[in-house]
C-alpha atoms as a PDB file:
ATOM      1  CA  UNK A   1       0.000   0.000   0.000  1.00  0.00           C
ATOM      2  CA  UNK A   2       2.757   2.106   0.658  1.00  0.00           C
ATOM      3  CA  UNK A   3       3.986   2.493  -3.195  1.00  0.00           C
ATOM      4  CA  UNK A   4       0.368   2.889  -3.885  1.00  0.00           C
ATOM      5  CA  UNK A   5       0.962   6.479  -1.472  1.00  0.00           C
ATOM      6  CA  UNK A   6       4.255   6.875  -3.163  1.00  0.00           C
ATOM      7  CA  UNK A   7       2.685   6.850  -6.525  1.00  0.00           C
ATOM      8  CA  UNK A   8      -0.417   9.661  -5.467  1.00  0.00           C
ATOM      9  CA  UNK A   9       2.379  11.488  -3.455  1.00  0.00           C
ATOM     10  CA  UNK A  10       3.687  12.073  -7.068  1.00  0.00           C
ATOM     11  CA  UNK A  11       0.101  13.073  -8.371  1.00  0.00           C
ATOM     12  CA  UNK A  12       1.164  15.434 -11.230  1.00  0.00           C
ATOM     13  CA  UNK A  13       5.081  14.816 -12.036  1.00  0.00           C
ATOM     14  CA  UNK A  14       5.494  13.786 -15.262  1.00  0.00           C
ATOM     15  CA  UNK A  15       9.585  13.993 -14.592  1.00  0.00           C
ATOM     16  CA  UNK A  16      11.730  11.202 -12.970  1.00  0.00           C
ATOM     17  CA  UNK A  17      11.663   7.369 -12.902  1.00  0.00           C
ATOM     18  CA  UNK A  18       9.176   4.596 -11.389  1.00  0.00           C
ATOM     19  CA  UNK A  19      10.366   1.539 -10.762  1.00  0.00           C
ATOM     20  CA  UNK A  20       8.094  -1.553 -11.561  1.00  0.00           C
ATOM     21  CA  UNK A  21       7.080  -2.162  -8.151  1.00  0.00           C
ATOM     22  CA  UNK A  22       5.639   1.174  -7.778  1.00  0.00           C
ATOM     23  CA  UNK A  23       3.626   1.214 -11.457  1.00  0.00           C
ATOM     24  CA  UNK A  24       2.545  -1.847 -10.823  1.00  0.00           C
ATOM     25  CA  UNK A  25       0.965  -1.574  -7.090  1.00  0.00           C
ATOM     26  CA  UNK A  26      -0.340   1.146  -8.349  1.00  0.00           C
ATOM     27  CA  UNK A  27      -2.429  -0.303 -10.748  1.00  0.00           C
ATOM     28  CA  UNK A  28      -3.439  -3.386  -8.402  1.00  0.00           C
ATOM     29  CA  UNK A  29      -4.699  -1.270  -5.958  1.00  0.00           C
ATOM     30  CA  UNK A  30      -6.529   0.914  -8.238  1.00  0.00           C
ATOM     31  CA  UNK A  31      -8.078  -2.116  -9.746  1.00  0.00           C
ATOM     32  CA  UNK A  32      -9.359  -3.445  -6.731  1.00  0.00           C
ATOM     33  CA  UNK A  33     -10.516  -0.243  -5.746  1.00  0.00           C
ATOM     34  CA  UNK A  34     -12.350  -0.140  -9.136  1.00  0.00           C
ATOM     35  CA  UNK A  35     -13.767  -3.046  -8.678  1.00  0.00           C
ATOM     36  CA  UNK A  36     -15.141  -2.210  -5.360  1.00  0.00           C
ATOM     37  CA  UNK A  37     -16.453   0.423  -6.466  1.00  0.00           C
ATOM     38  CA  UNK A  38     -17.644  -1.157  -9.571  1.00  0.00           C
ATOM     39  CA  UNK A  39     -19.960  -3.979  -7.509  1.00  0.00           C
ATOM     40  CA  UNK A  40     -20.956  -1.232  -4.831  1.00  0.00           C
ATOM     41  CA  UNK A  41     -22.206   1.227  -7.813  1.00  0.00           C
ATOM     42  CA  UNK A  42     -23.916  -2.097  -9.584  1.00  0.00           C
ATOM     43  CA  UNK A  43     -25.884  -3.392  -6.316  1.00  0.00           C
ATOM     44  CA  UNK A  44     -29.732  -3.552  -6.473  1.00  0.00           C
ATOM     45  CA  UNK A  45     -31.176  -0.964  -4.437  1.00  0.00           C
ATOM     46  CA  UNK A  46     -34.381  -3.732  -3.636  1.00  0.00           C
ATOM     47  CA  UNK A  47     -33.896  -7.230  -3.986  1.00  0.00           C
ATOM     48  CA  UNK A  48     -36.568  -7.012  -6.639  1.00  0.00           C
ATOM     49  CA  UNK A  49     -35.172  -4.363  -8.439  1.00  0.00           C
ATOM     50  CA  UNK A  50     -32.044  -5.517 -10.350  1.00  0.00           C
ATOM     51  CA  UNK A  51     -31.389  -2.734 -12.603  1.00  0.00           C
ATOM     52  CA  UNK A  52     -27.872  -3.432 -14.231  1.00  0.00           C
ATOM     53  CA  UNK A  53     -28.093  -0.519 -16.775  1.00  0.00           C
ATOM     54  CA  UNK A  54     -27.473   2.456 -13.928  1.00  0.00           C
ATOM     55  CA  UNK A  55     -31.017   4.443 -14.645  1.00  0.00           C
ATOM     56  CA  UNK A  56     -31.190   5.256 -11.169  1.00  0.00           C
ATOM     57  CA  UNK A  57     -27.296   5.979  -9.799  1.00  0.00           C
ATOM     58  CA  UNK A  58     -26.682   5.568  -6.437  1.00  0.00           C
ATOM     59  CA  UNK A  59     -24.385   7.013  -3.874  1.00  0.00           C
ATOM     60  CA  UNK A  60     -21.769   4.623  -5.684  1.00  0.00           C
ATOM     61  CA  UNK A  61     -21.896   5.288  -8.952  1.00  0.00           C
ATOM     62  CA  UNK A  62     -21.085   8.737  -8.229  1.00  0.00           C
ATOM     63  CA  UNK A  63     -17.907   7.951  -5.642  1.00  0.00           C
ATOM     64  CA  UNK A  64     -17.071   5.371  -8.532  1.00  0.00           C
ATOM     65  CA  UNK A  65     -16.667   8.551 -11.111  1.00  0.00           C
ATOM     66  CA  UNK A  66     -15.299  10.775  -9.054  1.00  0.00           C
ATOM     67  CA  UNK A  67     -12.392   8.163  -8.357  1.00  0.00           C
ATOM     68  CA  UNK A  68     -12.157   7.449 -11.867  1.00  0.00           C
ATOM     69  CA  UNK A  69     -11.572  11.414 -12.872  1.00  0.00           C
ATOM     70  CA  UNK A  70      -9.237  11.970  -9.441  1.00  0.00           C
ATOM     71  CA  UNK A  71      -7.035   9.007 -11.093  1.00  0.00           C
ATOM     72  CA  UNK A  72      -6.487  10.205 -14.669  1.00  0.00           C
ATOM     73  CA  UNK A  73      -3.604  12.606 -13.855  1.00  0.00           C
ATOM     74  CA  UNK A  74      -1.826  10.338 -11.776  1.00  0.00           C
ATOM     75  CA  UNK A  75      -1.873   7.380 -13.897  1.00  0.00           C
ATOM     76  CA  UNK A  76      -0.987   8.914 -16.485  1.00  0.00           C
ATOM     77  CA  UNK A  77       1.764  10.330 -14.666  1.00  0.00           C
ATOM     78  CA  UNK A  78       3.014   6.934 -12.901  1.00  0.00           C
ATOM     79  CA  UNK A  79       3.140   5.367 -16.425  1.00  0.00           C
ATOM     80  CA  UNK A  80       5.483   8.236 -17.922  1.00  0.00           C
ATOM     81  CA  UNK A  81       7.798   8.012 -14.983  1.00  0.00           C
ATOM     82  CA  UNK A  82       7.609   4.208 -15.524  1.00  0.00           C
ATOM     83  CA  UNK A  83       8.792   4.487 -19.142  1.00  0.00           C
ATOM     84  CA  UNK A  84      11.312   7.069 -18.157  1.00  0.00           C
ATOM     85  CA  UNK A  85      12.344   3.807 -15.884  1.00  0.00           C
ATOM     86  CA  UNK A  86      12.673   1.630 -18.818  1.00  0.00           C
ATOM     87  CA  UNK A  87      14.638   4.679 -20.591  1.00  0.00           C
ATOM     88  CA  UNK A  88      11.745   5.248 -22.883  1.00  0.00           C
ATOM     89  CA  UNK A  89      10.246   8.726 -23.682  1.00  0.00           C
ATOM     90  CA  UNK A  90       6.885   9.415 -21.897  1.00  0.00           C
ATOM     91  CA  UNK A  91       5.422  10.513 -25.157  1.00  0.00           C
ATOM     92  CA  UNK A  92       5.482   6.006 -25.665  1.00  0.00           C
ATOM     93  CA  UNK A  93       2.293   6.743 -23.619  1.00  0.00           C
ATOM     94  CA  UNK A  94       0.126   7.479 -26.366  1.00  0.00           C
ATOM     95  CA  UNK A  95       0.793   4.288 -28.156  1.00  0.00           C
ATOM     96  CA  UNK A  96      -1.694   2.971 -25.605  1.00  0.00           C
ATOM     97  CA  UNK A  97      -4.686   4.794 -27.702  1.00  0.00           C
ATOM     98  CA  UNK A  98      -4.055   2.682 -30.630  1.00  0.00           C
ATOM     99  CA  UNK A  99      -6.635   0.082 -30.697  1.00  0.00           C
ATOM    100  CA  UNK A 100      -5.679  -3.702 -30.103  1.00  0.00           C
ATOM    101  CA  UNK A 101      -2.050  -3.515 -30.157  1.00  0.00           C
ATOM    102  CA  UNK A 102      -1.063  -0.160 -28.175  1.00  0.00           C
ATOM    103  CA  UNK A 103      -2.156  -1.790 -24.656  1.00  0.00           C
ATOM    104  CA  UNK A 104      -0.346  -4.745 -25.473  1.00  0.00           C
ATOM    105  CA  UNK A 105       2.942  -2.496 -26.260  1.00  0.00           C
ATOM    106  CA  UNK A 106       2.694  -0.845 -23.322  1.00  0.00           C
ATOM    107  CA  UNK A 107       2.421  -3.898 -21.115  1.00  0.00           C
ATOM    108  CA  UNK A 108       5.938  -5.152 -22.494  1.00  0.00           C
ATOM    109  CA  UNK A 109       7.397  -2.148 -21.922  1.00  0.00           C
ATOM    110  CA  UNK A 110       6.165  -2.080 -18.319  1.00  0.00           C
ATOM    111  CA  UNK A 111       7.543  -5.660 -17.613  1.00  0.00           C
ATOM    112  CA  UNK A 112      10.989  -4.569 -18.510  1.00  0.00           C
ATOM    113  CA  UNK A 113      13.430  -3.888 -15.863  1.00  0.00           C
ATOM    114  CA  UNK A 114      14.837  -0.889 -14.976  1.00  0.00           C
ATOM    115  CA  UNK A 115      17.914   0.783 -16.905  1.00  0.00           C
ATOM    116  CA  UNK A 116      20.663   0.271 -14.993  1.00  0.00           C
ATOM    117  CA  UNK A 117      22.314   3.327 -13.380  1.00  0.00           C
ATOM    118  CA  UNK A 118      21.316   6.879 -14.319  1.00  0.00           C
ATOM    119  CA  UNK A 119      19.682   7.717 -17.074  1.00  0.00           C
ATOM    120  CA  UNK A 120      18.325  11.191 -18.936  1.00  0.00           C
ATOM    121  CA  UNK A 121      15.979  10.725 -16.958  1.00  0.00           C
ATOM    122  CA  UNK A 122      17.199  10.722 -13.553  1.00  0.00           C
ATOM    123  CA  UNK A 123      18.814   8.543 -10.884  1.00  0.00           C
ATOM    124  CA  UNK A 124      18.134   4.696 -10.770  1.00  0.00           C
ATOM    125  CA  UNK A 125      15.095   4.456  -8.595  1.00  0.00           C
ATOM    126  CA  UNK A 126      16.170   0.767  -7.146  1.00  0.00           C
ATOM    127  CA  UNK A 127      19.531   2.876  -5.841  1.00  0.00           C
ATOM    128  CA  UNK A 128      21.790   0.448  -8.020  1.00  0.00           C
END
């Protein structure tokens, strides 16, 4: 949870380096919070009333959006100081919008390791 704070600590700098364990707690725990959310915003108000299709929000549904906008800037953020990490401009980010094969790009990139040592970028985050 801690690299989850790291990573919102760091809500708008695009500059610097992420390691991987820091991008990618990040995302866990924003998943699961998601997904929280997600089920909360999705629960019948009356047990006969299962209305799937979010006609009448809830409480939920609204804490669910407000979430989701609160985490664009620093996702978007974490994921250009994780390229950075893998010595990778963060304008690599945008290869994400391109349909079917940017996410998959972007995943392979985030599995790398760290550059070793310094880069343009800054200091090795790992401190080797």
């Amino acid at each position: 949870m801690s690299w989850y704070m790291t990573a919102l600590k760091k809500y708008a700098v695009f500059s610097g380096r992420s390691r991987r364990r820091e991008y990618w707690w990040f995302v866990i725990v924003n998943a699961v919070i998601s997904a929280i959310l997600g089920c909360l915003s999705n629960r019948p108000d009356d047990a006969s009333d299962w209305n799937y299709l979010g006609d009448d929000p809830n409480f939920f549904n609204y804490l669910a959006l407000i979430y989701a906008l609160a985490l664009i800037i620093p996702t978007i953020a974490v994921q250009v100081r994780r390229l950075h990490d893998t010595g990778r401009t963060g304008w690599w980010w945008f290869i994400g919008l391109v349909p079917c094969v940017g996410w998959i790009v972007l995943l392979v990139f985030n599995l790398f390791d760290s550059e070793p040592g310094p880069n343009r970028y800054g200091p090795n985050p790992k401190g080797a």
